[in-house]
PDB file of N, CA and C in Angstrom:
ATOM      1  N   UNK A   1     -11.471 -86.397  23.519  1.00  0.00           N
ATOM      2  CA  UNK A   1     -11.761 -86.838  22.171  1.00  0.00           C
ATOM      3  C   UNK A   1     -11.243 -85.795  21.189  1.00  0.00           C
ATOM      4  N   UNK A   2     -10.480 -86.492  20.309  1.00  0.00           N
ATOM      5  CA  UNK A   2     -10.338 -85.381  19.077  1.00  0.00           C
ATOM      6  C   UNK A   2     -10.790 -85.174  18.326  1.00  0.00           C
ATOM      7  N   UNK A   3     -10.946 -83.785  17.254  1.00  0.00           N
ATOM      8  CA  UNK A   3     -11.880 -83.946  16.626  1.00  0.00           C
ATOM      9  C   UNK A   3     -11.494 -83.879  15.399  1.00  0.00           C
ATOM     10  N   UNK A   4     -11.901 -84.196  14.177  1.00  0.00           N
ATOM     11  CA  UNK A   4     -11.385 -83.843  12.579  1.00  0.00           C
ATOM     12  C   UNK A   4     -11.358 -82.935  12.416  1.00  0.00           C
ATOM     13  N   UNK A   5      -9.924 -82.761  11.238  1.00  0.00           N
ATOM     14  CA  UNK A   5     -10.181 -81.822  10.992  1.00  0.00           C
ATOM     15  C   UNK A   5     -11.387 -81.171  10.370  1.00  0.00           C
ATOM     16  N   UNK A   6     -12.535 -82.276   9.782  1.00  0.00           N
ATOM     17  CA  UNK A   6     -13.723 -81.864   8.762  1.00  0.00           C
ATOM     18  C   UNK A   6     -14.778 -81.237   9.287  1.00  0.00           C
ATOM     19  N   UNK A   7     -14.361 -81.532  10.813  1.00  0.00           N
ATOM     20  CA  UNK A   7     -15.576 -81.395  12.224  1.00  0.00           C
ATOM     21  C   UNK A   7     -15.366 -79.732  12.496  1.00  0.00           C
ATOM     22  N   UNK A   8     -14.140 -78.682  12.217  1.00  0.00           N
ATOM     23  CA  UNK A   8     -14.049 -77.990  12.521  1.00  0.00           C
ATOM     24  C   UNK A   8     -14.955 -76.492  12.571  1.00  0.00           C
ATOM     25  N   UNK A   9     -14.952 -75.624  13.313  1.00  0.00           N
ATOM     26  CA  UNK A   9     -15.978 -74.283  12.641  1.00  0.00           C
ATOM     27  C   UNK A   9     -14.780 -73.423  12.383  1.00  0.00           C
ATOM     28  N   UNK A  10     -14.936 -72.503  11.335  1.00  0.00           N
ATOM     29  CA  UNK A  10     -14.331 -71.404  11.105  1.00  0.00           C
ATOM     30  C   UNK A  10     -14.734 -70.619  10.793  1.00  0.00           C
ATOM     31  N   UNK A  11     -14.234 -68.964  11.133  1.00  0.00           N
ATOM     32  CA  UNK A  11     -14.679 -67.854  10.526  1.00  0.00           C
ATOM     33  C   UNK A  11     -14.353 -67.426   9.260  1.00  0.00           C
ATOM     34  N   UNK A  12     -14.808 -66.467   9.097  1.00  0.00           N
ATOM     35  CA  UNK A  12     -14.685 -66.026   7.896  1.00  0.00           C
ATOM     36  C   UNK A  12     -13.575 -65.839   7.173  1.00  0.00           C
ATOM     37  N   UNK A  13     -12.780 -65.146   8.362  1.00  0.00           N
ATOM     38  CA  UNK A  13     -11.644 -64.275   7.677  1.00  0.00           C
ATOM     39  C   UNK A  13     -10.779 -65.523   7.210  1.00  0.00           C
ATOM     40  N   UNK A  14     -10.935 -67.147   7.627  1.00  0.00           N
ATOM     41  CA  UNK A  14     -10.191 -68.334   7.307  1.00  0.00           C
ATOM     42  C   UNK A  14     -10.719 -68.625   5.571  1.00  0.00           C
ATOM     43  N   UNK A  15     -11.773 -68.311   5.165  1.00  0.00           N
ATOM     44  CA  UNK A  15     -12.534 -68.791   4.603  1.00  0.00           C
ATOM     45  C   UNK A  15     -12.535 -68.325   2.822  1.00  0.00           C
ATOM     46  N   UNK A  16     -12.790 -66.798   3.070  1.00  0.00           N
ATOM     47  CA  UNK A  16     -12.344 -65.870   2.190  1.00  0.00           C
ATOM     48  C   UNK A  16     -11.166 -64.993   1.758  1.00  0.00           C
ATOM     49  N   UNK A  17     -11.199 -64.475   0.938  1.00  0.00           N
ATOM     50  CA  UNK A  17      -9.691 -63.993   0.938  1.00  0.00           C
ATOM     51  C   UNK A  17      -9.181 -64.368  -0.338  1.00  0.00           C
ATOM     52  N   UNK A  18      -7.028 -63.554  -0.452  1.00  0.00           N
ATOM     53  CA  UNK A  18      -6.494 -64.157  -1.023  1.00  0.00           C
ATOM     54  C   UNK A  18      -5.920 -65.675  -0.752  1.00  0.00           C
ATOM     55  N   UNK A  19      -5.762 -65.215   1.009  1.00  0.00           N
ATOM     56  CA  UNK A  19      -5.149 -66.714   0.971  1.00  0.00           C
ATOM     57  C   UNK A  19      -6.367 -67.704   1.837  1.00  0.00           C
ATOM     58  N   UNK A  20      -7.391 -67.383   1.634  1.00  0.00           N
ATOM     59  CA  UNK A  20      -8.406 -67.950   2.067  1.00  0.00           C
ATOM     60  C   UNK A  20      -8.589 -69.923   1.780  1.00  0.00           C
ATOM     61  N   UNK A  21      -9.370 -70.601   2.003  1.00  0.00           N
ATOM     62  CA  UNK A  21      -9.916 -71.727   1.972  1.00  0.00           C
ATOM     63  C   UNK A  21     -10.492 -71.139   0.456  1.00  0.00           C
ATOM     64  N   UNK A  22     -11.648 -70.750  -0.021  1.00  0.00           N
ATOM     65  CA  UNK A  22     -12.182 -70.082  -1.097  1.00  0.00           C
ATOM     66  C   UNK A  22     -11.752 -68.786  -1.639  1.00  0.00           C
ATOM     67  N   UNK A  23     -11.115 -68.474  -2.461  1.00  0.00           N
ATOM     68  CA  UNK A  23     -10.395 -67.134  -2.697  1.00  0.00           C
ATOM     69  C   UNK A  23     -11.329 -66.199  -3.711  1.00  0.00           C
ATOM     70  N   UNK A  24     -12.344 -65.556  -2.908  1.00  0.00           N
ATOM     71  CA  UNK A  24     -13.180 -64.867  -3.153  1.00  0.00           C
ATOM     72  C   UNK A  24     -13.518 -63.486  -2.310  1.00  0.00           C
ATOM     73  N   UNK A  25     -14.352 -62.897  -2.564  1.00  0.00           N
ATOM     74  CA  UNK A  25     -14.548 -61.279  -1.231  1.00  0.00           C
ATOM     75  C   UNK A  25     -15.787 -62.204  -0.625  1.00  0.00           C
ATOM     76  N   UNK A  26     -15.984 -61.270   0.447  1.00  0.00           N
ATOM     77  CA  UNK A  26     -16.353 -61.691   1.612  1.00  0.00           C
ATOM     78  C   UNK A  26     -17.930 -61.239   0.907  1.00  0.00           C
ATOM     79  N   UNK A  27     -18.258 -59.969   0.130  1.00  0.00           N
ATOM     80  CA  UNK A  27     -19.125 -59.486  -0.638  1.00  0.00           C
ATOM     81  C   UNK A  27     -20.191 -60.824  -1.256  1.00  0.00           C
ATOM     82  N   UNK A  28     -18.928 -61.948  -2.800  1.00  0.00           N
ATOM     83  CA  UNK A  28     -19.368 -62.600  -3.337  1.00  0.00           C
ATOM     84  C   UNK A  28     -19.708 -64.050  -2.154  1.00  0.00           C
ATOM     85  N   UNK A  29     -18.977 -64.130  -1.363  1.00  0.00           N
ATOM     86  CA  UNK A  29     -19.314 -65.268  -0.329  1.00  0.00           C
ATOM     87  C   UNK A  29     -20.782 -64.652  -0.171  1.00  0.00           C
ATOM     88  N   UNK A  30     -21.023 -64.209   0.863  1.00  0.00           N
ATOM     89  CA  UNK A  30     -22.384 -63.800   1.072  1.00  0.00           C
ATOM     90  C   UNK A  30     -23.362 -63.598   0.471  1.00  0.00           C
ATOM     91  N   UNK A  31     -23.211 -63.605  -0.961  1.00  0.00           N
ATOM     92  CA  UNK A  31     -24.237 -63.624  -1.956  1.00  0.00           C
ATOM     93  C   UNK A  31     -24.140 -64.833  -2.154  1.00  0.00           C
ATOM     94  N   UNK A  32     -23.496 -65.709  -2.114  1.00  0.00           N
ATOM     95  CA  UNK A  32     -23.068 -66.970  -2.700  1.00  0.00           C
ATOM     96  C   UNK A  32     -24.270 -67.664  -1.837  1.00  0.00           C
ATOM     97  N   UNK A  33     -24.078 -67.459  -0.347  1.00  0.00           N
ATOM     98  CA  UNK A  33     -24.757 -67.849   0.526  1.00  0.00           C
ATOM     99  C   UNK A  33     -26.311 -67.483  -0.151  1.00  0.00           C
ATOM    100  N   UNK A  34     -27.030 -66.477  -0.404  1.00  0.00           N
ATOM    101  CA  UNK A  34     -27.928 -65.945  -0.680  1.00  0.00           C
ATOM    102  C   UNK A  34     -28.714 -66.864  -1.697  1.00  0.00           C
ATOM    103  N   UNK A  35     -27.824 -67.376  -2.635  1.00  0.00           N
ATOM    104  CA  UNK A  35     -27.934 -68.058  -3.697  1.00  0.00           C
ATOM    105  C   UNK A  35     -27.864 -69.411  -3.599  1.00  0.00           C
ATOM    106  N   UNK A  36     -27.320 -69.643  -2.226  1.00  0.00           N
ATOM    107  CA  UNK A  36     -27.783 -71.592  -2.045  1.00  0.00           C
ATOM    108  C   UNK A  36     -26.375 -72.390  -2.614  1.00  0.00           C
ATOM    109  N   UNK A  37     -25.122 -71.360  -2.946  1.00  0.00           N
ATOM    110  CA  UNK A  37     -24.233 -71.886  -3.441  1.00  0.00           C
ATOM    111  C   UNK A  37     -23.039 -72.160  -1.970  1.00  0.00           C
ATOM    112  N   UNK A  38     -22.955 -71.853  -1.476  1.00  0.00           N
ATOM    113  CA  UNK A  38     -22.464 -72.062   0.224  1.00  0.00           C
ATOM    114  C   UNK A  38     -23.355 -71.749   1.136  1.00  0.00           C
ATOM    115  N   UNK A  39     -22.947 -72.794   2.423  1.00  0.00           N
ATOM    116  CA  UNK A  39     -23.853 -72.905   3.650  1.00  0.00           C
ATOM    117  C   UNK A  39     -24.067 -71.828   4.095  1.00  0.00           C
ATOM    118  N   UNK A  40     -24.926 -71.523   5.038  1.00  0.00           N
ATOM    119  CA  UNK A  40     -25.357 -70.869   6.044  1.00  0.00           C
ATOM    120  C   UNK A  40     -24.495 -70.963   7.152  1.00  0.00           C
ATOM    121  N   UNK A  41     -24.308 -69.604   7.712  1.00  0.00           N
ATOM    122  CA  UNK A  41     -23.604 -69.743   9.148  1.00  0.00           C
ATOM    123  C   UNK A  41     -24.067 -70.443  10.366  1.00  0.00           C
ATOM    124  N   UNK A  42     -23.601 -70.473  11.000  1.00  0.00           N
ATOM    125  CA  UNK A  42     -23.855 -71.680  12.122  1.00  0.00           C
ATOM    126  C   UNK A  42     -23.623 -69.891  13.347  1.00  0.00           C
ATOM    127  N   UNK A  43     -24.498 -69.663  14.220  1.00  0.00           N
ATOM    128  CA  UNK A  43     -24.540 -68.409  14.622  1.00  0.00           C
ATOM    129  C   UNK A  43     -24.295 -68.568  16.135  1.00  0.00           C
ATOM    130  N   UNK A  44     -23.038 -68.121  17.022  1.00  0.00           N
ATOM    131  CA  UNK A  44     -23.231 -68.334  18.269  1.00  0.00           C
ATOM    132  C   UNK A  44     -22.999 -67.477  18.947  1.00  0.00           C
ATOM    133  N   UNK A  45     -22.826 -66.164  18.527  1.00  0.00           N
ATOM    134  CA  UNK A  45     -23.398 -65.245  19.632  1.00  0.00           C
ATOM    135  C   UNK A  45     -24.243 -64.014  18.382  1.00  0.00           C
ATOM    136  N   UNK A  46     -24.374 -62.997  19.121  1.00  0.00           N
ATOM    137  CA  UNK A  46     -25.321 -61.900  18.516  1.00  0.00           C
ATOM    138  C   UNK A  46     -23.685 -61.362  17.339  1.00  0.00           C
ATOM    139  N   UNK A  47     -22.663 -61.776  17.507  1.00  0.00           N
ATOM    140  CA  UNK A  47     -21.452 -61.154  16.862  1.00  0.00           C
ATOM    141  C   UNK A  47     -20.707 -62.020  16.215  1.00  0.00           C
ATOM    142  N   UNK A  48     -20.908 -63.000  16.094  1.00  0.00           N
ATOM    143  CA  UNK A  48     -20.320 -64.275  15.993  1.00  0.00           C
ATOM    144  C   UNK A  48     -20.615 -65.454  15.144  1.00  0.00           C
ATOM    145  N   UNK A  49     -20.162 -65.623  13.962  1.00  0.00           N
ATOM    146  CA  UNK A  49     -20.901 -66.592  12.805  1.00  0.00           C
ATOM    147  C   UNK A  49     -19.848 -67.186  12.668  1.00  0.00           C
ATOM    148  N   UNK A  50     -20.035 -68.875  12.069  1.00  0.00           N
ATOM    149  CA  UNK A  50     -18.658 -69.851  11.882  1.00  0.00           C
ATOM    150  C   UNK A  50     -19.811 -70.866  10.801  1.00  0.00           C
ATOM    151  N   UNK A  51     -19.061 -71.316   9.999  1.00  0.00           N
ATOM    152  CA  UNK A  51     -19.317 -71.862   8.824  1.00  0.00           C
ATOM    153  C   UNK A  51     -18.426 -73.676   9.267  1.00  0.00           C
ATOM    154  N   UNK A  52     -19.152 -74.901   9.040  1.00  0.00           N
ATOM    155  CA  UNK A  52     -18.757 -76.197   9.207  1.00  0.00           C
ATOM    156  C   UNK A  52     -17.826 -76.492   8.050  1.00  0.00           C
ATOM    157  N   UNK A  53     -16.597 -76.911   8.856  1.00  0.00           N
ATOM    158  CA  UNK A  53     -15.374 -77.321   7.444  1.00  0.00           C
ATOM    159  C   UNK A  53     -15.659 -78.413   6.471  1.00  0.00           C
ATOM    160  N   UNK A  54     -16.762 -79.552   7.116  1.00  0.00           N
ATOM    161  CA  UNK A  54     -17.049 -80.216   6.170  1.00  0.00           C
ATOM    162  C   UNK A  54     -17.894 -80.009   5.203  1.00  0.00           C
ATOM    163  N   UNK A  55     -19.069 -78.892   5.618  1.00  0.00           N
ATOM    164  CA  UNK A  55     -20.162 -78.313   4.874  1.00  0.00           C
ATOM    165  C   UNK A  55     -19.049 -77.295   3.454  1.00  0.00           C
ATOM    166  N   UNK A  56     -18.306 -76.760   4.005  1.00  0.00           N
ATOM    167  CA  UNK A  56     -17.075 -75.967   3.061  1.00  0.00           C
ATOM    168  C   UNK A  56     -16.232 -76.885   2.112  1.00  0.00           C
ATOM    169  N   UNK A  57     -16.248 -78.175   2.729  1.00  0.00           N
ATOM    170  CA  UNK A  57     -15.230 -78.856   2.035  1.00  0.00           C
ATOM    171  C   UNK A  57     -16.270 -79.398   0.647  1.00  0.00           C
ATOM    172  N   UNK A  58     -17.323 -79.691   1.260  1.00  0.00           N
ATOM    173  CA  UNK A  58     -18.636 -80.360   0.350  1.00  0.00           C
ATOM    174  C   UNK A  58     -18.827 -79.544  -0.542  1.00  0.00           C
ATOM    175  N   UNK A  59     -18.578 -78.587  -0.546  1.00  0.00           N
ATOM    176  CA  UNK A  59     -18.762 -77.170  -1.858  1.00  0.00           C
ATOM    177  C   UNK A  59     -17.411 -76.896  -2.762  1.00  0.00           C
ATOM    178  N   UNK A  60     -16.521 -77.144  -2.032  1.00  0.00           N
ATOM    179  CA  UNK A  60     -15.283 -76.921  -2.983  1.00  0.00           C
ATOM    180  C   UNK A  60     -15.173 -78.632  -3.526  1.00  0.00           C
ATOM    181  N   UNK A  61     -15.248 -79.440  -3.269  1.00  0.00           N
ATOM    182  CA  UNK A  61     -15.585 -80.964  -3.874  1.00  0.00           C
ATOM    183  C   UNK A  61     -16.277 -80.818  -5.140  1.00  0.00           C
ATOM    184  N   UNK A  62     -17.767 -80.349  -4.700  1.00  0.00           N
ATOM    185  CA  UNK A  62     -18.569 -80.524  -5.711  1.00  0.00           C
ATOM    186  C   UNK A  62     -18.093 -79.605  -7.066  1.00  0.00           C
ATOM    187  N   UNK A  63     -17.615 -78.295  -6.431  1.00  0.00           N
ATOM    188  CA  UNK A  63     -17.475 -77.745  -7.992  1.00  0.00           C
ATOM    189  C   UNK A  63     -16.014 -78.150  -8.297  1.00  0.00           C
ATOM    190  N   UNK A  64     -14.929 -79.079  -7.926  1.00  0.00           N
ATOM    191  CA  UNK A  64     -14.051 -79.458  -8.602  1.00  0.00           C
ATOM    192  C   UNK A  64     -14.438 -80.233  -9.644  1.00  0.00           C
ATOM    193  N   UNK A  65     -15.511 -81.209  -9.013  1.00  0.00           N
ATOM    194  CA  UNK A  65     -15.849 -82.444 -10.149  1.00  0.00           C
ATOM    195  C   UNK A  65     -16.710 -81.693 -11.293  1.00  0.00           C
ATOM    196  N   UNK A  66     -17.016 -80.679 -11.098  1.00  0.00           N
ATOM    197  CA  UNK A  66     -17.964 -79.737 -12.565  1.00  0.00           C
ATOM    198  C   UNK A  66     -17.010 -79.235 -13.839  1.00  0.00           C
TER     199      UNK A  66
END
């Protein structure tokens, strides 16, 4: 089965950045998180955090339409 691309997990380093998905520091992401303005990590090992592409996509959506 394949999966979407919306289905995907990614880390961080995909996420943030200049050439990131969100082009922000990894600093303001994590506060962002703090603040209820992006998801929560999805946690699978003791070293290891990945964020849902559709949960990411649902946040850059919403503040386009603002």
């Amino acid at each position: 089965m394949h999966e979407k691309p919306t289905d995907r997990l990614v880390r961080i380093g995909k996420i943030v950045g200049p050439n990131g998905l969100i082009p922000i520091s990894r600093s303001s992401f994590y506060q962002g998180i703090r603040d209820g303005i992006y998801p929560k990590a999805v946690r699978l090992g003791k070293r290891t955090s990945v964020w849902r592409m559709s949960e990411l996509m649902r946040v850059i959506e919403r503040e386009a339409e603002q």
